[in-house]
N, C-alpha and C. Protein backbone atom coordinates (compact mmCIF):
# COMPACT_ATOMS: atom_id res chain seq x y z
N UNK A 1 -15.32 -53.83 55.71
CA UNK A 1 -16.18 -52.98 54.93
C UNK A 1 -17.52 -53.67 54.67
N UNK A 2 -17.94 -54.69 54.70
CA UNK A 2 -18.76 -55.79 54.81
C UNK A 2 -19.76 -55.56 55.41
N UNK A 3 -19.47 -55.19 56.67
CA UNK A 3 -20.01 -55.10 57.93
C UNK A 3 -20.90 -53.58 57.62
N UNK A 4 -19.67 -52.83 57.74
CA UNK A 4 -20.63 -51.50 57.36
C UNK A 4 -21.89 -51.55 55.90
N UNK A 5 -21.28 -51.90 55.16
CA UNK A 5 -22.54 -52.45 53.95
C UNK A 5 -23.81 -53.06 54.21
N UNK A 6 -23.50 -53.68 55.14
CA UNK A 6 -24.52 -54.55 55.87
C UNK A 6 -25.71 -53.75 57.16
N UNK A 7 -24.51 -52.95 57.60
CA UNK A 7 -25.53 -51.91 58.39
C UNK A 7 -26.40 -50.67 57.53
N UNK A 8 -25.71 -50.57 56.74
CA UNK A 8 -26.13 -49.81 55.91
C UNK A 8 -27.47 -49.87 55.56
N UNK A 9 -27.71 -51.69 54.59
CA UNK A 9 -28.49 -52.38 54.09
C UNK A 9 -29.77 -52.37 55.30
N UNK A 10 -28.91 -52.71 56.51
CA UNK A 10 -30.22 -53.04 57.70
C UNK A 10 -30.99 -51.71 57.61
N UNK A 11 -30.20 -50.81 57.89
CA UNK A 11 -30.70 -49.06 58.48
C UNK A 11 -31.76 -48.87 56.89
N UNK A 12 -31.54 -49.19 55.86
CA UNK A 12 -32.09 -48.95 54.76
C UNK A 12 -33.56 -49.31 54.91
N UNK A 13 -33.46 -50.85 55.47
CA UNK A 13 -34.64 -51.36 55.02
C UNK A 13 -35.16 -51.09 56.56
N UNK A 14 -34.89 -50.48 57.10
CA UNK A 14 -35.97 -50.33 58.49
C UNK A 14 -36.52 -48.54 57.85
N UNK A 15 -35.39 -48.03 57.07
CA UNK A 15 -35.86 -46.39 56.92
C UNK A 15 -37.33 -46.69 55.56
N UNK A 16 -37.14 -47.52 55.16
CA UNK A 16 -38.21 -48.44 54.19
C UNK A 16 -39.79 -48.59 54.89
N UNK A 17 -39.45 -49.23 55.73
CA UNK A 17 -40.51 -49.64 56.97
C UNK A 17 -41.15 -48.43 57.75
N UNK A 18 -40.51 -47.58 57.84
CA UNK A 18 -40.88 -46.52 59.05
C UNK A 18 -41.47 -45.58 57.56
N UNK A 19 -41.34 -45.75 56.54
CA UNK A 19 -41.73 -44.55 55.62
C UNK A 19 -43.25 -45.42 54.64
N UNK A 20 -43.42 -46.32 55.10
CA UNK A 20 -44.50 -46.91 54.76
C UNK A 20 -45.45 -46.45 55.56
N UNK A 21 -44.82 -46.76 56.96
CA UNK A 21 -45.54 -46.72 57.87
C UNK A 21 -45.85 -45.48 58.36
N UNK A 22 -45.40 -44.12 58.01
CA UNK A 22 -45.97 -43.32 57.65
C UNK A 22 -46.71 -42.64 56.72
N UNK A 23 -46.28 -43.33 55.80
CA UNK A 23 -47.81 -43.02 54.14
C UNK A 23 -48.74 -43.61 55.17
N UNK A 24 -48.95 -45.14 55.88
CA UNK A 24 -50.15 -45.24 56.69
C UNK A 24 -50.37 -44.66 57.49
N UNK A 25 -49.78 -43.48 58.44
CA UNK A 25 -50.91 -43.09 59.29
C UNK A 25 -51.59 -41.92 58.30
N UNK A 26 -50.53 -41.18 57.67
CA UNK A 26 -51.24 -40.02 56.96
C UNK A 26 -52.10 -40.21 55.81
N UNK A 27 -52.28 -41.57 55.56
CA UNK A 27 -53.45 -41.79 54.86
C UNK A 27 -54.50 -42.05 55.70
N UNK A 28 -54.75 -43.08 56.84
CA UNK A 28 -55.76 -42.73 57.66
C UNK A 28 -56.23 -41.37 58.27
N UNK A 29 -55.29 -40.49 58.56
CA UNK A 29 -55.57 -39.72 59.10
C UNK A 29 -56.40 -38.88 57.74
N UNK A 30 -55.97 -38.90 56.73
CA UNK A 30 -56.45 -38.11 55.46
C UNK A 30 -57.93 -38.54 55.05
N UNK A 31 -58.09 -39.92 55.16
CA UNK A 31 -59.37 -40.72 55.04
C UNK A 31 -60.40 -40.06 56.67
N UNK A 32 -60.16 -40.05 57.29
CA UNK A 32 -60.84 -39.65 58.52
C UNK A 32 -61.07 -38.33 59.30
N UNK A 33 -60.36 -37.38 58.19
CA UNK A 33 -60.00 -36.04 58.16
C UNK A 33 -61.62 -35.45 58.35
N UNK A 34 -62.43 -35.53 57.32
CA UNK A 34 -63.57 -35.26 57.13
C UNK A 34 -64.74 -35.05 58.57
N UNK A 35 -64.46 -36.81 58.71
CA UNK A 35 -65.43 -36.96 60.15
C UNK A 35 -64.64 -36.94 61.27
N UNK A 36 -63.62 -37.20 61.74
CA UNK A 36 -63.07 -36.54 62.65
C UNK A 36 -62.65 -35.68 63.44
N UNK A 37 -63.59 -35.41 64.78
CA UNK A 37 -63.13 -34.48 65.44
C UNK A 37 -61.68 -34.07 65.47
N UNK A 38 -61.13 -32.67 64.72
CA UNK A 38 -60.24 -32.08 64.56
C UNK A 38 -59.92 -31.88 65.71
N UNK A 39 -60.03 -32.05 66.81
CA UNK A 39 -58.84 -31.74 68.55
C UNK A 39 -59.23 -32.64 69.20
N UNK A 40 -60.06 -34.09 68.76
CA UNK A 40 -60.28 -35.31 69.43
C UNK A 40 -58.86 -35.85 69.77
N UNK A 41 -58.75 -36.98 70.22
CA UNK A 41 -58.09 -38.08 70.82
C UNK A 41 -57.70 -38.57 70.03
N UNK A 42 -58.00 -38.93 68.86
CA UNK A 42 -57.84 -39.76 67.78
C UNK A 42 -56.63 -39.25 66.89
N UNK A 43 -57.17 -37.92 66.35
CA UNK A 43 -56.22 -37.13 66.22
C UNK A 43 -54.84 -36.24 66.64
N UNK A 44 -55.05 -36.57 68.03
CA UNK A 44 -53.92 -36.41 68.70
C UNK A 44 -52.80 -37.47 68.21
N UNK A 45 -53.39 -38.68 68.95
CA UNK A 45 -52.91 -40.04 68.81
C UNK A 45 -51.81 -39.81 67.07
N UNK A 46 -52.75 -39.45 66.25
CA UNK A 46 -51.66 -39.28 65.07
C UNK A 46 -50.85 -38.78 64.96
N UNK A 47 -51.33 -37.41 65.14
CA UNK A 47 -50.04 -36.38 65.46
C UNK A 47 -48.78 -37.61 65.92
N UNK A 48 -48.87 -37.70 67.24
CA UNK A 48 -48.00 -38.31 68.24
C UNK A 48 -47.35 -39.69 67.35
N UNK A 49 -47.93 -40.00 66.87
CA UNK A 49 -47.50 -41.20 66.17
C UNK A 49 -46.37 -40.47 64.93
N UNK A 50 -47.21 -39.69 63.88
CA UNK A 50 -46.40 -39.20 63.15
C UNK A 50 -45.39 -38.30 63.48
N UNK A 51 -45.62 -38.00 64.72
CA UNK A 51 -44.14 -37.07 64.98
C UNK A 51 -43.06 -38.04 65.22
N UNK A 52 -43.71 -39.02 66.15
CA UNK A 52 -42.35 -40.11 66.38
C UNK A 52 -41.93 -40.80 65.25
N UNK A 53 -42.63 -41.12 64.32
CA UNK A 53 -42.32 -41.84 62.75
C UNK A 53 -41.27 -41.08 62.14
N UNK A 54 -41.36 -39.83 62.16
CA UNK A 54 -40.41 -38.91 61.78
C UNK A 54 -39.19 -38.69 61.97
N UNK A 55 -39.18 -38.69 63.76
CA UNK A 55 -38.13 -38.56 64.10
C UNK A 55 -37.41 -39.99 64.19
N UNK A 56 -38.02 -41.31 63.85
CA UNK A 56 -37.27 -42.35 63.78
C UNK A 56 -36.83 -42.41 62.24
N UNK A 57 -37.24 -41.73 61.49
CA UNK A 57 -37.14 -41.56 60.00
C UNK A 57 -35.76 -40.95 59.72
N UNK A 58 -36.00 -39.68 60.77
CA UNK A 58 -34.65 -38.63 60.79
C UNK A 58 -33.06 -39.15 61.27
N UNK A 59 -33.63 -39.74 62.25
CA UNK A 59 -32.48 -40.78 63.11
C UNK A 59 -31.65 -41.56 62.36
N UNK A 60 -32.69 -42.70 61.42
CA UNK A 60 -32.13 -43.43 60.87
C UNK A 60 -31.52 -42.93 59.17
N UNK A 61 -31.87 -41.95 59.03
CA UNK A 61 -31.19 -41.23 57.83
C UNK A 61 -29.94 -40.96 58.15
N UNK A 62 -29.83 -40.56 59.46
CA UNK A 62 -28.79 -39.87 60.32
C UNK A 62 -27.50 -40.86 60.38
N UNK A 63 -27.63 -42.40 60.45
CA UNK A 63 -26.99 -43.28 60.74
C UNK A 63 -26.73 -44.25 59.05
N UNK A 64 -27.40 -43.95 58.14
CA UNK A 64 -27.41 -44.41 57.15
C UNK A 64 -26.12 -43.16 56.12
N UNK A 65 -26.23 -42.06 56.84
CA UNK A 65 -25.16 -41.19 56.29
C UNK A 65 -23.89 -41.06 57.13
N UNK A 66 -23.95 -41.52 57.80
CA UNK A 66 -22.71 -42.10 58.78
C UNK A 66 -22.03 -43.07 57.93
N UNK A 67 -22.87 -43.96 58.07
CA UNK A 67 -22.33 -45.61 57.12
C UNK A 67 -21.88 -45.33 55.75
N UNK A 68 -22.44 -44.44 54.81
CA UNK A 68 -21.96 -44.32 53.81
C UNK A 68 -20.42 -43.29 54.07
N UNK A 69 -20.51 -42.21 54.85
CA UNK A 69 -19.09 -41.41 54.95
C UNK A 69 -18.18 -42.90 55.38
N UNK A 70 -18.37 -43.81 56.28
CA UNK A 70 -17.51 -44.58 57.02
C UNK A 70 -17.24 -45.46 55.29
N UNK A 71 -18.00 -46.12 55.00
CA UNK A 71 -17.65 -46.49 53.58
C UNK A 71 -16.49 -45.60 52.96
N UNK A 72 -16.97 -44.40 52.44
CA UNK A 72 -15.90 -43.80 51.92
C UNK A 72 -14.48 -43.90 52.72
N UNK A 73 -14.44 -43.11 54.11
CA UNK A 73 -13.29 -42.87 54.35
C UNK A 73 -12.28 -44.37 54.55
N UNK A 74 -13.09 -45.52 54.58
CA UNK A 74 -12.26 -46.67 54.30
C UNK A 74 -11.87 -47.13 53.28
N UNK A 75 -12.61 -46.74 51.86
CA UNK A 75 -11.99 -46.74 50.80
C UNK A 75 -11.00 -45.59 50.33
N UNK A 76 -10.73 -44.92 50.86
CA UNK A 76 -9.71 -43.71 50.59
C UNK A 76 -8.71 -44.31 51.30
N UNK A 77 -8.85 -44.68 52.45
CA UNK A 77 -7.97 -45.54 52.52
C UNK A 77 -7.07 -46.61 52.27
N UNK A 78 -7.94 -47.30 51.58
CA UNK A 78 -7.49 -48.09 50.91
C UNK A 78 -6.82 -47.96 49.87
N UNK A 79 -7.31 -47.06 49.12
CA UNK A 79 -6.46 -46.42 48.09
C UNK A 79 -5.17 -45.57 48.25
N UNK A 80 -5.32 -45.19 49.49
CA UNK A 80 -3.81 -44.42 49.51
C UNK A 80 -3.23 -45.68 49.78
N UNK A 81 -3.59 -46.69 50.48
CA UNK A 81 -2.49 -47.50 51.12
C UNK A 81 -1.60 -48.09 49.70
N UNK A 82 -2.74 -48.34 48.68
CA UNK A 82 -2.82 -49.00 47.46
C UNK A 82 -1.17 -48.19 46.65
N UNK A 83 -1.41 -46.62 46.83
CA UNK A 83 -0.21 -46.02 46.25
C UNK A 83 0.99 -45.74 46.09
């Protein structure tokens, strides 16, 4: 159970990282909103960035709710064994 706690912990602090790292693009992009050609390159580039931020955001939510069901169903286990 250790182990899974531990993945848990990892998946946590990378879903930490990837959600920073999206307040930064959408704050640049928000800061540069103004003067930025709206269908430039630049703005693409974000898009593309923030879509993938997302979906690594989504992923790892995805695997962080895995780890917690796997948590549970090993402590239910444990507890029946316990009875």
């Amino acid at each position: 159970m250790a182990i899974i706690k531990n993945r848990k912990e990892i998946y946590t602090a990378e879903l930490k990282e990837l959600q920073k790292k999206r307040e930064h693009l959408v704050q640049q992009f928000n800061e540069h909103a103004n003067t930025a050609d709206k269908d430039g390159p630049e703005v693409e580039a974000w898009n593309k960035s923030l879509t993938e931020v997302t979906a690594n955001i989504e992923s790892v939510s995805e695997k962080i709710l895995m780890e917690v069901e796997e948590v549970q169903e090993v402590e239910n286990r444990e507890h029946t064994e316990e009875a």
